[in-house]
N, C-alpha and C. Protein backbone atom coordinates (compact mmCIF):
# COMPACT_ATOMS: atom_id res chain seq x y z
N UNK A 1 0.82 -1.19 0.00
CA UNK A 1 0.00 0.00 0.00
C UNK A 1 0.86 1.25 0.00
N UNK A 2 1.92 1.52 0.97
CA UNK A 2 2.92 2.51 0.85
C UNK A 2 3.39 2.77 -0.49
N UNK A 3 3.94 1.60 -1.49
CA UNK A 3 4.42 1.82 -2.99
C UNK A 3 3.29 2.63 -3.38
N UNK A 4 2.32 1.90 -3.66
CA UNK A 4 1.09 2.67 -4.21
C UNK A 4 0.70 3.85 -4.23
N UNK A 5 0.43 4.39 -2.57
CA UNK A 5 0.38 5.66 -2.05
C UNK A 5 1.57 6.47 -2.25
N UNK A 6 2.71 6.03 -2.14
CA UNK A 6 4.16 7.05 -2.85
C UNK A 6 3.79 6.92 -4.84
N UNK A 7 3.37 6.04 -5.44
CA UNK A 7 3.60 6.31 -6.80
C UNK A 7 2.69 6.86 -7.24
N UNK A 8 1.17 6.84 -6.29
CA UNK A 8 0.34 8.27 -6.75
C UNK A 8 0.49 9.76 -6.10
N UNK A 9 1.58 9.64 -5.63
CA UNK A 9 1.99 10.85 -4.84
C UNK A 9 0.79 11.16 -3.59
N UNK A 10 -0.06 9.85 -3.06
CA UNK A 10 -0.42 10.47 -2.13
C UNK A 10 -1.92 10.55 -2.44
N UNK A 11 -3.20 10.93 -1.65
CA UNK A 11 -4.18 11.27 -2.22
C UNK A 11 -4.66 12.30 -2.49
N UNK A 12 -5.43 12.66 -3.39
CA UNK A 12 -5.76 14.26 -3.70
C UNK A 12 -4.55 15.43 -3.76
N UNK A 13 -4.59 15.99 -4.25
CA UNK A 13 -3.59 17.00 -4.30
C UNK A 13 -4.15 18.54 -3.56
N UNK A 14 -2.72 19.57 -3.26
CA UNK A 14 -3.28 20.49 -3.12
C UNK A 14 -4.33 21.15 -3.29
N UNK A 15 -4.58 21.09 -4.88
CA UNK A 15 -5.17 21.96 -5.88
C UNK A 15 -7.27 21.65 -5.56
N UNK A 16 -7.12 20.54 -5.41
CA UNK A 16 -8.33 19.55 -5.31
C UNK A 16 -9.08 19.26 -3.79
N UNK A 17 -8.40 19.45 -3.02
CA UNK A 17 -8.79 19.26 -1.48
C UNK A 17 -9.18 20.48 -1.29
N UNK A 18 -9.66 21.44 -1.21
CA UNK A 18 -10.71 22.75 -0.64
C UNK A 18 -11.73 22.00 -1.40
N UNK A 19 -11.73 21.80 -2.78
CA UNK A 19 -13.04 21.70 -3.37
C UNK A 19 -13.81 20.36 -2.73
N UNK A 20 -13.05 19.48 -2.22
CA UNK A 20 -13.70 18.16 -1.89
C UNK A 20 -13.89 18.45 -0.51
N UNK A 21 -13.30 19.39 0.37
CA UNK A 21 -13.87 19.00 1.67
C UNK A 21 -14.63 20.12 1.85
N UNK A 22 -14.69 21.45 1.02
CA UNK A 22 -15.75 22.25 0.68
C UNK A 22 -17.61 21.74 0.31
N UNK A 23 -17.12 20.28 -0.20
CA UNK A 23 -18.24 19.87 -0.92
C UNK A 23 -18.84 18.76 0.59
N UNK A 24 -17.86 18.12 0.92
CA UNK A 24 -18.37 17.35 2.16
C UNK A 24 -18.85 18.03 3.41
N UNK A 25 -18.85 19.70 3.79
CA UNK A 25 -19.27 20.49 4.44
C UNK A 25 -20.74 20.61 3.82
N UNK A 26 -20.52 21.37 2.77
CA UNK A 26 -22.16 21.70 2.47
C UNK A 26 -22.61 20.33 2.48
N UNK A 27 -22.43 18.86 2.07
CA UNK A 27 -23.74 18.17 2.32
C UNK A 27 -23.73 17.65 3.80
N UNK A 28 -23.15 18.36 4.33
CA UNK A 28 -22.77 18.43 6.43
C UNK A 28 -22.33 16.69 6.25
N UNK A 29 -21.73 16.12 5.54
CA UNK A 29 -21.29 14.99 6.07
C UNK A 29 -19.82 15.00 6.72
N UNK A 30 -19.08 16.12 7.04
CA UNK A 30 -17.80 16.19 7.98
C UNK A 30 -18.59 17.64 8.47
N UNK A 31 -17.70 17.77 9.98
CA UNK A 31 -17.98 18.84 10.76
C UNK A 31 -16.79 19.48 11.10
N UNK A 32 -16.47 19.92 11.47
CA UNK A 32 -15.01 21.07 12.31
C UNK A 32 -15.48 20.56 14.02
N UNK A 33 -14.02 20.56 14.51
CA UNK A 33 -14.31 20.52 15.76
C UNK A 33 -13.03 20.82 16.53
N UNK A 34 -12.41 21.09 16.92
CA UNK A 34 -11.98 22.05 18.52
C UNK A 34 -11.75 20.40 19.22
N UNK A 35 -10.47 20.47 19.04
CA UNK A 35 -9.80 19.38 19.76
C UNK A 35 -8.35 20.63 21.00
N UNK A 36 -8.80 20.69 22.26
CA UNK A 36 -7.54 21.72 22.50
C UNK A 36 -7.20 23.09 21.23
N UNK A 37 -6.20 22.75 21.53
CA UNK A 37 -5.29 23.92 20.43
C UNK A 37 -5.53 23.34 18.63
N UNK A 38 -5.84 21.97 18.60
CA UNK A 38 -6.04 21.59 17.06
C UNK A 38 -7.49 22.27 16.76
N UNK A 39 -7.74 22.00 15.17
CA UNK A 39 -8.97 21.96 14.78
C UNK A 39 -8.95 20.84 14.05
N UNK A 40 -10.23 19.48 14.48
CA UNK A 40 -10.04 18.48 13.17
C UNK A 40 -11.55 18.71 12.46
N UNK A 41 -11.05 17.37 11.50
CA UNK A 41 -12.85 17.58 11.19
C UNK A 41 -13.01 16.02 11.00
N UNK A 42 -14.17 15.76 11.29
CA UNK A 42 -15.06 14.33 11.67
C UNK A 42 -16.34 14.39 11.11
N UNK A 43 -16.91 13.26 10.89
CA UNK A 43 -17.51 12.89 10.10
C UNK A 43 -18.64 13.12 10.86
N UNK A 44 -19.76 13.39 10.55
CA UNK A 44 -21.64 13.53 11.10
C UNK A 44 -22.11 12.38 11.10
N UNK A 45 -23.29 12.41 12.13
CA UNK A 45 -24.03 11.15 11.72
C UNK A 45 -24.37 10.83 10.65
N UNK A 46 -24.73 12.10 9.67
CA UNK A 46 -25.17 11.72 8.51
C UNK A 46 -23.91 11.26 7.41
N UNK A 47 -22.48 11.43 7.53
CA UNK A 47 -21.12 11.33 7.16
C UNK A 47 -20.92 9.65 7.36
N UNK A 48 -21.40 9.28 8.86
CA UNK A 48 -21.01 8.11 8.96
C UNK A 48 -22.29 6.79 8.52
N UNK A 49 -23.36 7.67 8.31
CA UNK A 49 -24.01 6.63 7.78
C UNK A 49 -23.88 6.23 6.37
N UNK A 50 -23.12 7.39 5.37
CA UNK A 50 -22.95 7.04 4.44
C UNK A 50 -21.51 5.56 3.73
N UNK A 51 -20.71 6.08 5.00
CA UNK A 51 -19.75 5.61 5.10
C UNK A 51 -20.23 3.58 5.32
N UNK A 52 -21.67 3.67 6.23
CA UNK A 52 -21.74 2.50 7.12
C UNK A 52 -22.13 1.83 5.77
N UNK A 53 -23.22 2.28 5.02
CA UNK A 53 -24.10 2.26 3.58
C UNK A 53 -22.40 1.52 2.36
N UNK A 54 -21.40 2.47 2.64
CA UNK A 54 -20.51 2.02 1.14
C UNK A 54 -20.74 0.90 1.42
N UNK A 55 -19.64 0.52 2.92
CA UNK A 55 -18.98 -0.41 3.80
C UNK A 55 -19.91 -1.47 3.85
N UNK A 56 -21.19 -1.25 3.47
CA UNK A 56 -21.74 -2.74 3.53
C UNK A 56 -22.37 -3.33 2.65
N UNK A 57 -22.50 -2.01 1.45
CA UNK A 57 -22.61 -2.91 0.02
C UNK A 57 -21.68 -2.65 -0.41
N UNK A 58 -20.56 -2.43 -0.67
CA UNK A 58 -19.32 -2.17 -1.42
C UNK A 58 -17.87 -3.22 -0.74
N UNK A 59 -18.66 -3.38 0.72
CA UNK A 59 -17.32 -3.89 1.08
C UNK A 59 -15.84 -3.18 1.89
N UNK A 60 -15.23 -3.78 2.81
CA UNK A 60 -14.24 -2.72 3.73
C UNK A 60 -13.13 -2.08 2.80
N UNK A 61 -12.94 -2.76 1.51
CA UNK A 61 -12.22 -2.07 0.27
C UNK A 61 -12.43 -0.85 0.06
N UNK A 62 -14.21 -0.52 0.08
CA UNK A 62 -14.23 0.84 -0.52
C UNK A 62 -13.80 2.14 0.18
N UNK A 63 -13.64 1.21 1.94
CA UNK A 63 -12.64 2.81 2.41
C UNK A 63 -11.68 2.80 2.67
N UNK A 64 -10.92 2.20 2.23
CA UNK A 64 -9.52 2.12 2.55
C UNK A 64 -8.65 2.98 1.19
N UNK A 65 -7.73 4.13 2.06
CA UNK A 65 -7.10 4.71 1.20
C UNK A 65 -6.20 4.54 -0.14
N UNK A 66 -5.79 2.88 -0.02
CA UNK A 66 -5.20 2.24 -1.42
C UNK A 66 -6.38 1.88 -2.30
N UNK A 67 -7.86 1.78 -1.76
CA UNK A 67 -8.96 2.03 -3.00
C UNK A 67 -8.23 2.99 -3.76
N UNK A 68 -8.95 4.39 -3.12
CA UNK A 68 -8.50 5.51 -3.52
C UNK A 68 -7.16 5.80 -4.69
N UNK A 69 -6.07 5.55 -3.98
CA UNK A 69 -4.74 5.49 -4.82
C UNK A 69 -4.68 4.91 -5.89
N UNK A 70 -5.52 3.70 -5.86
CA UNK A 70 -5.32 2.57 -7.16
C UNK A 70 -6.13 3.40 -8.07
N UNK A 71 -7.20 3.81 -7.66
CA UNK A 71 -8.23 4.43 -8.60
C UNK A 71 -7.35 5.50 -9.60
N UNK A 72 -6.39 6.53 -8.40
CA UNK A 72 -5.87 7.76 -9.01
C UNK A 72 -4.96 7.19 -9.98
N UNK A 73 -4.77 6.30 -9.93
CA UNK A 73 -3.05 5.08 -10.50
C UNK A 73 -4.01 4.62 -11.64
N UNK A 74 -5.34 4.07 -12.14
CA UNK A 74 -6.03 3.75 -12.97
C UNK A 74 -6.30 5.13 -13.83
N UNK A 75 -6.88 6.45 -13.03
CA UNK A 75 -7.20 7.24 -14.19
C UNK A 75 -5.94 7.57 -14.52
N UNK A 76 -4.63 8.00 -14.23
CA UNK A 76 -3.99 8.33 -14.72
C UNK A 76 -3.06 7.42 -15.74
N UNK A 77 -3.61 6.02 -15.52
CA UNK A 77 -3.00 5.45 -16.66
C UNK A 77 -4.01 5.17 -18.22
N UNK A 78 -5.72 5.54 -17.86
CA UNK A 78 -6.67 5.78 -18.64
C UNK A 78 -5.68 6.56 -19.50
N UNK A 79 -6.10 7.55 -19.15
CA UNK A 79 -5.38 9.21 -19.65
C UNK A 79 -3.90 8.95 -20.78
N UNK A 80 -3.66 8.03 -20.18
CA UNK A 80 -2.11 8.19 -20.96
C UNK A 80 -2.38 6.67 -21.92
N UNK A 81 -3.68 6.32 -21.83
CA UNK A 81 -3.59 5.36 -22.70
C UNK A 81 -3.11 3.84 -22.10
N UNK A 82 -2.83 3.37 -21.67
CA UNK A 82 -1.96 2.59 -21.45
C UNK A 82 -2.85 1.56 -20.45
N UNK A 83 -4.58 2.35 -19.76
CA UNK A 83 -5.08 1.07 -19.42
C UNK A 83 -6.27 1.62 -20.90
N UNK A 84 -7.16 0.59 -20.93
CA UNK A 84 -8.54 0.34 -22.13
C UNK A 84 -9.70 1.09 -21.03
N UNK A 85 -10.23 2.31 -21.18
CA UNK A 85 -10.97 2.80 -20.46
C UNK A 85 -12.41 1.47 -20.01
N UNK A 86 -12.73 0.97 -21.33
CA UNK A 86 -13.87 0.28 -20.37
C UNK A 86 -13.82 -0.85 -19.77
N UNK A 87 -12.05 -1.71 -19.82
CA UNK A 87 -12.01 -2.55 -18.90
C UNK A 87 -12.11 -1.62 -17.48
N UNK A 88 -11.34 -0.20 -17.56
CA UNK A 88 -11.46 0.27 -16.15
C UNK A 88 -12.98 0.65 -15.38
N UNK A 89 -13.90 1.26 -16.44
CA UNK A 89 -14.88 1.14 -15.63
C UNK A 89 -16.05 0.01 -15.28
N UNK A 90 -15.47 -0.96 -16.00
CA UNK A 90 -16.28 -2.56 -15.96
C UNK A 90 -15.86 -2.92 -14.43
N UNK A 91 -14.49 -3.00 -14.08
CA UNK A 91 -13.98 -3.13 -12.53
C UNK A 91 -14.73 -2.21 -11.72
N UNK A 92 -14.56 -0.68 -12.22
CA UNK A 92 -15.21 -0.17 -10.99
C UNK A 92 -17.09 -0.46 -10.90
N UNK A 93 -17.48 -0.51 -11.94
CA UNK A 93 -19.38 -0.89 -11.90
C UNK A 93 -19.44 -2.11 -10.78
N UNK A 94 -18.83 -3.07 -10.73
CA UNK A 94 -18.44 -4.37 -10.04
C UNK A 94 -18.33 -4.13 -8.29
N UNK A 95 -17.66 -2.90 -8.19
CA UNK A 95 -17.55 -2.19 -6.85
C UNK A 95 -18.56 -1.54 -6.52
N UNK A 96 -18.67 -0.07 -7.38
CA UNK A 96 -20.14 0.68 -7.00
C UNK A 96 -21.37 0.10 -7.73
N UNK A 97 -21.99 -1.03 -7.07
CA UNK A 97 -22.62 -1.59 -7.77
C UNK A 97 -24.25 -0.81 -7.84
N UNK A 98 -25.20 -1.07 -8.50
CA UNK A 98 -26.49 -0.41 -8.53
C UNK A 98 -27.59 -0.54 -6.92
N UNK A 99 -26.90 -1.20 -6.39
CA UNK A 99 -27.62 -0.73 -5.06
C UNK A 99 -27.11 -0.03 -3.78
N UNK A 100 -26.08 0.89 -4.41
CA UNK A 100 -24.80 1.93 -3.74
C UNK A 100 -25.57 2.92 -4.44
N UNK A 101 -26.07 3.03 -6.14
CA UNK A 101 -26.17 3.86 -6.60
C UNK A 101 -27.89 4.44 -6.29
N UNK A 102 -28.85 3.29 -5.68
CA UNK A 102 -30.07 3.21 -5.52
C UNK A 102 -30.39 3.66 -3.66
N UNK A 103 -29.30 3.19 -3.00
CA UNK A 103 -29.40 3.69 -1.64
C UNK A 103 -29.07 5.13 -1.09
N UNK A 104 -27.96 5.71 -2.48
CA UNK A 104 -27.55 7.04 -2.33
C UNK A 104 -28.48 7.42 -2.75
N UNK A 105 -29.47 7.35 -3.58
CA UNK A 105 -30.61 8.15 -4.33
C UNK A 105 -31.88 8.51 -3.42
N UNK A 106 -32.19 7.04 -2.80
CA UNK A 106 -33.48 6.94 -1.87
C UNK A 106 -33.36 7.94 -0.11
N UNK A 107 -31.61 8.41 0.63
CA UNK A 107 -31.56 9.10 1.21
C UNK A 107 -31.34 10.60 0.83
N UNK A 108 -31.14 10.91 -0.30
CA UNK A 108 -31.33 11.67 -0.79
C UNK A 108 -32.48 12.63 -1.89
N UNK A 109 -33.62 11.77 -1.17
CA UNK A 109 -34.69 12.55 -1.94
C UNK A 109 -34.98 13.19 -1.32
């Protein structure tokens, strides 16, 4: 997992993290919180139910940060050609399968 996470340099980049944890604020699924002198941020009930929802149709894969990495390690080899885009998203349909895509829909009406 370390190779992985060093050969995608890591997850998300500078450039990209305001906009993603900008976006996980407004749908209040992370909060800010006042730890002492830190500030962290943690996930809401409504944060962790989504989380409970991947984790149990998707499996303990889908939160683990070398998901993530492999994914960034897949588009960027899309991009350069070198993987066949719809073997890559045939793997991922297999993961986010249609009742990830039907349970996010039904708490969100």
């Amino acid at each position: 997992m370390i190779r992985l996470l060093k050969k995608t340099k890591g997850i998300g980049t500078s450039a990209t993290r305001p906009s993603v944890l900008g976006s996980l604020f407004f749908h209040e699924l992370v909060k800010e919180k006042k730890k002492g002198k830190l500030r962290v941020i943690e996930p809401t009930d409504k944060g962790n139910s989504w989380i409970n929802k991947l984790i149990a149709i998707c499996g303990e894969k889908a939160s683990e940060p070398c998901t993530t990495a492999l994914w960034k390690l897949c588009f960027d080899n899309t991009a350069k050609g070198s993987l066949d885009k719809d073997s890559f998203l045939a793997s991922h349909q297999k993961m986010l399968s249609p009742k990830l895509i039907i349970a996010l829909a039904v708490e969100n009406r």
